[in-house]
C-alpha atoms as a PDB file:
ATOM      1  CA  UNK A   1     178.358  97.995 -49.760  1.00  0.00           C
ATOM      2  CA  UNK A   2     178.822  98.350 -45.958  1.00  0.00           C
ATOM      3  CA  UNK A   3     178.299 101.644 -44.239  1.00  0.00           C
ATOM      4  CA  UNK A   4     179.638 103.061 -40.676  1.00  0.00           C
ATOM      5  CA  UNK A   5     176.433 104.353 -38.633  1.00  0.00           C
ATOM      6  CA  UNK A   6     176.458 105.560 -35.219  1.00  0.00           C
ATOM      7  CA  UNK A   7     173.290 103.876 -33.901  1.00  0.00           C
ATOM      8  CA  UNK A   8     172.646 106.185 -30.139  1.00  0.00           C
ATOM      9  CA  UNK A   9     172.428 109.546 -29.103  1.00  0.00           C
ATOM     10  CA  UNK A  10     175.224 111.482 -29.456  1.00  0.00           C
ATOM     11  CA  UNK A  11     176.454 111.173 -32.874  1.00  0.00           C
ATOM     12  CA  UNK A  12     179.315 109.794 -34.669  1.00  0.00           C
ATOM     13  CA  UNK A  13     182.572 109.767 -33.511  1.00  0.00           C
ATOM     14  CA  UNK A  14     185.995 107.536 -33.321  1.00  0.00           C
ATOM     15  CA  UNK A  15     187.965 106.587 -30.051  1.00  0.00           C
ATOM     16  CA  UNK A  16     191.851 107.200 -30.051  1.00  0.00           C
ATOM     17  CA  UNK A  17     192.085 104.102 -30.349  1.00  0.00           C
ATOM     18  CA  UNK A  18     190.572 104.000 -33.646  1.00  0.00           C
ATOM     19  CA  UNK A  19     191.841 106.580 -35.419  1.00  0.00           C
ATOM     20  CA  UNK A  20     195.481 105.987 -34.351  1.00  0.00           C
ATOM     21  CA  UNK A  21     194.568 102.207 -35.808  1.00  0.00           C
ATOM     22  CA  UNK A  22     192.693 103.886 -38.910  1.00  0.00           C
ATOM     23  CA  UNK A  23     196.081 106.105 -39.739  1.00  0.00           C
ATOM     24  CA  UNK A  24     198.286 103.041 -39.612  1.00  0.00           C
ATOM     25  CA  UNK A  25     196.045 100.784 -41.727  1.00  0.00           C
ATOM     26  CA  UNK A  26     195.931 103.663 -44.006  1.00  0.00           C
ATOM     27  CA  UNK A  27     200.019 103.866 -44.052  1.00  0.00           C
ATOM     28  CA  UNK A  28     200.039 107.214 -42.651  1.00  0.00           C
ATOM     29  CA  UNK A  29     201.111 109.240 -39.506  1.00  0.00           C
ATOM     30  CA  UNK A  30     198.957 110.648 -36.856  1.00  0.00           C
ATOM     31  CA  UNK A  31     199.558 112.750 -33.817  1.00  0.00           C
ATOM     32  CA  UNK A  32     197.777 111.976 -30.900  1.00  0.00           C
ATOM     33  CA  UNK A  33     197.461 115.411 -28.446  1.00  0.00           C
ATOM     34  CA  UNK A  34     196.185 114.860 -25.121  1.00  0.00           C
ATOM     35  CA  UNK A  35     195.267 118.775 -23.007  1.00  0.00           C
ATOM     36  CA  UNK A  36     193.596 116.965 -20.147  1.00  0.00           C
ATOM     37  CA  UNK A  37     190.271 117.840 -21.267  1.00  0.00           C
ATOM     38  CA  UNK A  38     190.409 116.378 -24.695  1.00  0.00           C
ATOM     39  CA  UNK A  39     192.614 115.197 -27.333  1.00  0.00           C
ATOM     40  CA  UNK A  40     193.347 116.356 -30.817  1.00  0.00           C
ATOM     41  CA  UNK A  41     194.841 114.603 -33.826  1.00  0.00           C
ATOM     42  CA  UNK A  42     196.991 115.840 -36.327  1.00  0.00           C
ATOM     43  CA  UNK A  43     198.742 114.986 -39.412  1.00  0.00           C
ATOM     44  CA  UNK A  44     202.035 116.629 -39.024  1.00  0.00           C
ATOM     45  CA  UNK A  45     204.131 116.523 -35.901  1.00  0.00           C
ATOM     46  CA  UNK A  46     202.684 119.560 -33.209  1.00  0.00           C
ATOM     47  CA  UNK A  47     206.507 119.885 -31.747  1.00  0.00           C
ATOM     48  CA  UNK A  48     207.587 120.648 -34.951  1.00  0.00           C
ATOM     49  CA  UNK A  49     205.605 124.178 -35.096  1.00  0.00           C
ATOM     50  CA  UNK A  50     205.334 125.476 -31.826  1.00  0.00           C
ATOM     51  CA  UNK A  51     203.741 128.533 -32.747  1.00  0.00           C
ATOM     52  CA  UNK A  52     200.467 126.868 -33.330  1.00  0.00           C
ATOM     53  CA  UNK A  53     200.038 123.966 -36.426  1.00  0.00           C
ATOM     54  CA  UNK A  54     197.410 125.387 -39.128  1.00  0.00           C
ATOM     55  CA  UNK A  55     193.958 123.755 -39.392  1.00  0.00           C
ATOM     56  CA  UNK A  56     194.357 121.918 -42.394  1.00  0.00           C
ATOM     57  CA  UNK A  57     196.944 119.865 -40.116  1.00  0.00           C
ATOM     58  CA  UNK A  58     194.369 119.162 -37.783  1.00  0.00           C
ATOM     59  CA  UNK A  59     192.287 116.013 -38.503  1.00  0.00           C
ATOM     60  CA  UNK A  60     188.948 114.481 -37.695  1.00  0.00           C
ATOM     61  CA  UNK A  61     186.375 112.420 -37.860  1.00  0.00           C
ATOM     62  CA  UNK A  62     183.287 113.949 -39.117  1.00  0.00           C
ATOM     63  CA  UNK A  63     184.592 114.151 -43.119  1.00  0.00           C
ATOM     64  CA  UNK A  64     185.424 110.795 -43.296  1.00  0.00           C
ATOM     65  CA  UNK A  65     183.698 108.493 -46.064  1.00  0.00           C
ATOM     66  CA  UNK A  66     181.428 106.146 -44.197  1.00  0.00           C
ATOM     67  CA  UNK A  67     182.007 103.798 -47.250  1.00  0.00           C
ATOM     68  CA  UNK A  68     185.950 103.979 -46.780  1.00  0.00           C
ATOM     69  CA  UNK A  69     187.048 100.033 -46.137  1.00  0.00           C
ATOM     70  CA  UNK A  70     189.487 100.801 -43.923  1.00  0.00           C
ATOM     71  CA  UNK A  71     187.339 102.681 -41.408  1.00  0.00           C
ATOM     72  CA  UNK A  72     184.820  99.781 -42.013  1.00  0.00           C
ATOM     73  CA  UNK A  73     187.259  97.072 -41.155  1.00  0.00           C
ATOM     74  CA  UNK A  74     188.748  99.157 -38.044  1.00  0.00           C
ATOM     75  CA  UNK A  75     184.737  99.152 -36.557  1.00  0.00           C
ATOM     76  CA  UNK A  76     184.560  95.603 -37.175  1.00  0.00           C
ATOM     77  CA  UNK A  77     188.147  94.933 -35.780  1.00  0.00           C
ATOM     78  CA  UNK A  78     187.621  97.122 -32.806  1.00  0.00           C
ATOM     79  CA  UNK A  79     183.779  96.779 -32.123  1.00  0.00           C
ATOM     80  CA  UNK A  80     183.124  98.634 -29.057  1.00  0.00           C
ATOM     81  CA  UNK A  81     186.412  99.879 -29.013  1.00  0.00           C
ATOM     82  CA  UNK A  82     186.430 101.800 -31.840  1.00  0.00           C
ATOM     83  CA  UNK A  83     182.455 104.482 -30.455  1.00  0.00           C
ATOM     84  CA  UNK A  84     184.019 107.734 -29.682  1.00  0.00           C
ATOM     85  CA  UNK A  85     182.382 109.616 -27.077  1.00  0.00           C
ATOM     86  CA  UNK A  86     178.718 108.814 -26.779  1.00  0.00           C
ATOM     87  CA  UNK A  87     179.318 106.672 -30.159  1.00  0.00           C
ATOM     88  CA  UNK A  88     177.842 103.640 -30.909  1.00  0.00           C
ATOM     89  CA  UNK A  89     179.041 102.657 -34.144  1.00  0.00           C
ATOM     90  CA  UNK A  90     178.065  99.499 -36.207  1.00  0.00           C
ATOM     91  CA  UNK A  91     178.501  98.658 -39.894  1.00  0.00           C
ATOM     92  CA  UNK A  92     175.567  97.958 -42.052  1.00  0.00           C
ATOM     93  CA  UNK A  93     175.288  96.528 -45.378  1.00  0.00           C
ATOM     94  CA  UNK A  94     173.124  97.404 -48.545  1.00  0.00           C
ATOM     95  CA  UNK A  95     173.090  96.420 -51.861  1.00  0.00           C
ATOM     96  CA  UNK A  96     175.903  97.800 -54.195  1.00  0.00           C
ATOM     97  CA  UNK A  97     174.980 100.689 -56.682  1.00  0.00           C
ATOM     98  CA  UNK A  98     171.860 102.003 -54.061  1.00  0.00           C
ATOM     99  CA  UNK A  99     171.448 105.725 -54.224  1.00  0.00           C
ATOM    100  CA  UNK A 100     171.507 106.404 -50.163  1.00  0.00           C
ATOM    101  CA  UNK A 101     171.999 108.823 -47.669  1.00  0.00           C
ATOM    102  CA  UNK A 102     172.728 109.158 -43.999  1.00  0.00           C
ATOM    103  CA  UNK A 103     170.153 110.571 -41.925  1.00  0.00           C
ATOM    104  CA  UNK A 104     169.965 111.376 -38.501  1.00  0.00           C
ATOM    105  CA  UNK A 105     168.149 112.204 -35.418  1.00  0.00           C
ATOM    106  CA  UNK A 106     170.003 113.716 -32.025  1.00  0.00           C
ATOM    107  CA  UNK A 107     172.940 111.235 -33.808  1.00  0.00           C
ATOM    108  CA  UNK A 108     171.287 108.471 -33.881  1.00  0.00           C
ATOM    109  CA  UNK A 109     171.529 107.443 -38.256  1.00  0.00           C
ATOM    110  CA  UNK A 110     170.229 105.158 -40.005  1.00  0.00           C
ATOM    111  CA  UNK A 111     170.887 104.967 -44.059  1.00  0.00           C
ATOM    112  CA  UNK A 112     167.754 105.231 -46.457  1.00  0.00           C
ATOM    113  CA  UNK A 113     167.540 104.385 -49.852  1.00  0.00           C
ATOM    114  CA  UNK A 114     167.733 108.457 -51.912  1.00  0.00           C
ATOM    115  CA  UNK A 115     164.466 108.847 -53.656  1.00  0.00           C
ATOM    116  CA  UNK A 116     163.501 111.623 -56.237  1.00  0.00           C
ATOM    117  CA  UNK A 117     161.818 114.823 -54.164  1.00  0.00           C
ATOM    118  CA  UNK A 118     159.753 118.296 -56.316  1.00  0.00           C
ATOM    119  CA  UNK A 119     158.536 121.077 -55.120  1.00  0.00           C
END
Protein backbone atom coordinates (compact mmCIF):
# COMPACT_ATOMS: atom_id res chain seq x y z
CA UNK A 1 0.00 0.00 0.00
CA UNK A 2 1.68 3.40 -0.65
CA UNK A 3 1.11 6.31 1.65
CA UNK A 4 1.53 10.31 1.07
CA UNK A 5 3.88 11.69 4.02
CA UNK A 6 5.12 15.08 4.31
CA UNK A 7 8.71 14.38 5.40
CA UNK A 8 9.93 18.41 6.86
CA UNK A 9 8.75 20.90 9.06
CA UNK A 10 5.78 22.41 8.28
CA UNK A 11 3.28 19.83 7.63
CA UNK A 12 1.33 18.51 4.85
CA UNK A 13 0.06 20.38 2.24
CA UNK A 14 -0.62 20.40 -1.80
CA UNK A 15 0.60 23.14 -4.34
CA UNK A 16 -2.07 24.58 -6.85
CA UNK A 17 -0.63 22.83 -8.99
CA UNK A 18 -1.54 19.66 -7.47
CA UNK A 19 -4.77 19.91 -6.50
CA UNK A 20 -6.00 21.53 -9.75
CA UNK A 21 -4.14 18.16 -11.32
CA UNK A 22 -5.73 15.95 -8.40
CA UNK A 23 -9.48 17.39 -9.37
CA UNK A 24 -9.00 16.58 -13.03
CA UNK A 25 -7.58 13.07 -12.53
CA UNK A 26 -10.44 12.65 -10.25
CA UNK A 27 -13.02 13.90 -13.17
CA UNK A 28 -14.13 16.74 -11.21
CA UNK A 29 -14.13 20.63 -11.13
CA UNK A 30 -12.13 22.87 -8.97
CA UNK A 31 -11.96 26.58 -8.48
CA UNK A 32 -8.80 28.04 -8.06
CA UNK A 33 -9.16 31.68 -5.93
CA UNK A 34 -6.19 33.72 -5.80
CA UNK A 35 -6.66 37.16 -2.86
CA UNK A 36 -3.01 38.08 -3.19
CA UNK A 37 -2.16 36.65 0.02
CA UNK A 38 -3.36 33.16 -0.55
CA UNK A 39 -5.51 31.06 -2.60
CA UNK A 40 -8.58 29.04 -1.91
CA UNK A 41 -10.19 26.14 -3.75
CA UNK A 42 -13.60 25.37 -4.20
CA UNK A 43 -15.91 22.94 -5.64
CA UNK A 44 -18.59 25.05 -7.09
CA UNK A 45 -18.01 28.13 -9.16
CA UNK A 46 -17.33 31.44 -6.48
CA UNK A 47 -18.97 33.90 -9.33
CA UNK A 48 -21.87 32.00 -9.19
CA UNK A 49 -22.76 33.10 -5.40
CA UNK A 50 -21.48 36.33 -4.81
CA UNK A 51 -22.78 36.68 -1.50
CA UNK A 52 -20.21 34.41 -0.06
CA UNK A 53 -20.07 30.30 -1.19
CA UNK A 54 -20.84 28.07 2.07
CA UNK A 55 -18.00 26.02 3.63
CA UNK A 56 -18.91 22.77 2.56
CA UNK A 57 -18.00 24.33 -1.03
CA UNK A 58 -14.74 25.11 0.12
CA UNK A 59 -12.12 22.33 -0.27
CA UNK A 60 -8.80 21.23 1.12
CA UNK A 61 -6.19 19.30 1.72
CA UNK A 62 -5.92 18.17 5.20
CA UNK A 63 -9.09 15.40 4.91
CA UNK A 64 -7.79 13.80 2.13
CA UNK A 65 -7.03 9.88 2.31
CA UNK A 66 -3.29 9.54 2.23
CA UNK A 67 -4.04 6.04 0.69
CA UNK A 68 -6.23 7.66 -2.20
CA UNK A 69 -4.29 6.50 -5.68
CA UNK A 70 -4.92 9.39 -7.31
CA UNK A 71 -3.27 11.76 -4.83
CA UNK A 72 -0.47 9.07 -4.75
CA UNK A 73 0.09 9.09 -8.45
CA UNK A 74 -0.21 13.11 -8.64
CA UNK A 75 3.04 13.15 -5.85
CA UNK A 76 4.80 10.79 -7.94
CA UNK A 77 3.83 12.63 -11.25
CA UNK A 78 4.59 16.00 -9.85
CA UNK A 79 7.47 15.26 -7.30
CA UNK A 80 8.55 18.50 -6.03
CA UNK A 81 5.91 20.12 -7.68
CA UNK A 82 3.21 18.81 -6.06
CA UNK A 83 4.85 20.14 -1.54
CA UNK A 84 2.52 22.87 -0.70
CA UNK A 85 3.91 25.47 1.38
CA UNK A 86 6.72 24.24 3.56
CA UNK A 87 5.66 20.58 2.19
CA UNK A 88 7.83 18.01 1.43
CA UNK A 89 5.83 15.23 0.34
CA UNK A 90 7.03 11.67 -0.69
CA UNK A 91 5.15 8.38 -1.05
CA UNK A 92 6.07 5.42 0.99
CA UNK A 93 5.15 1.92 0.73
CA UNK A 94 4.15 -0.83 3.36
CA UNK A 95 2.84 -4.03 3.21
CA UNK A 96 -0.94 -4.41 2.33
CA UNK A 97 -3.44 -5.23 5.24
CA UNK A 98 -0.83 -3.34 8.06
CA UNK A 99 -2.78 -1.70 10.81
CA UNK A 100 -0.89 1.95 10.64
CA UNK A 101 -1.14 5.35 11.50
CA UNK A 102 0.32 8.71 10.66
CA UNK A 103 2.24 10.36 13.21
CA UNK A 104 3.84 13.49 13.40
CA UNK A 105 6.21 15.88 14.86
CA UNK A 106 6.18 19.94 13.99
CA UNK A 107 4.81 18.09 10.43
CA UNK A 108 7.32 16.15 9.88
CA UNK A 109 5.27 12.15 9.64
CA UNK A 110 6.35 9.19 9.37
CA UNK A 111 3.76 6.00 9.32
CA UNK A 112 4.12 3.27 12.17
CA UNK A 113 2.80 0.03 12.25
CA UNK A 114 -0.79 0.48 15.04
CA UNK A 115 -0.05 -1.68 17.97
CA UNK A 116 -2.51 -2.65 20.86
CA UNK A 117 -2.14 0.17 23.91
CA UNK A 118 -4.09 -0.41 28.01
CA UNK A 119 -4.26 1.62 30.56
Amino acid sequence: MKIVVNKCFGGFSLSDKAIELYFEKKGEKVWTVDNGYNTSHYTVDPADDPIGIPDEHYWTCYGIDRTDTVLVDVVETLGVEADGSHASLAVVEIPDGISYEINEYDGIEHIAETHRTWH
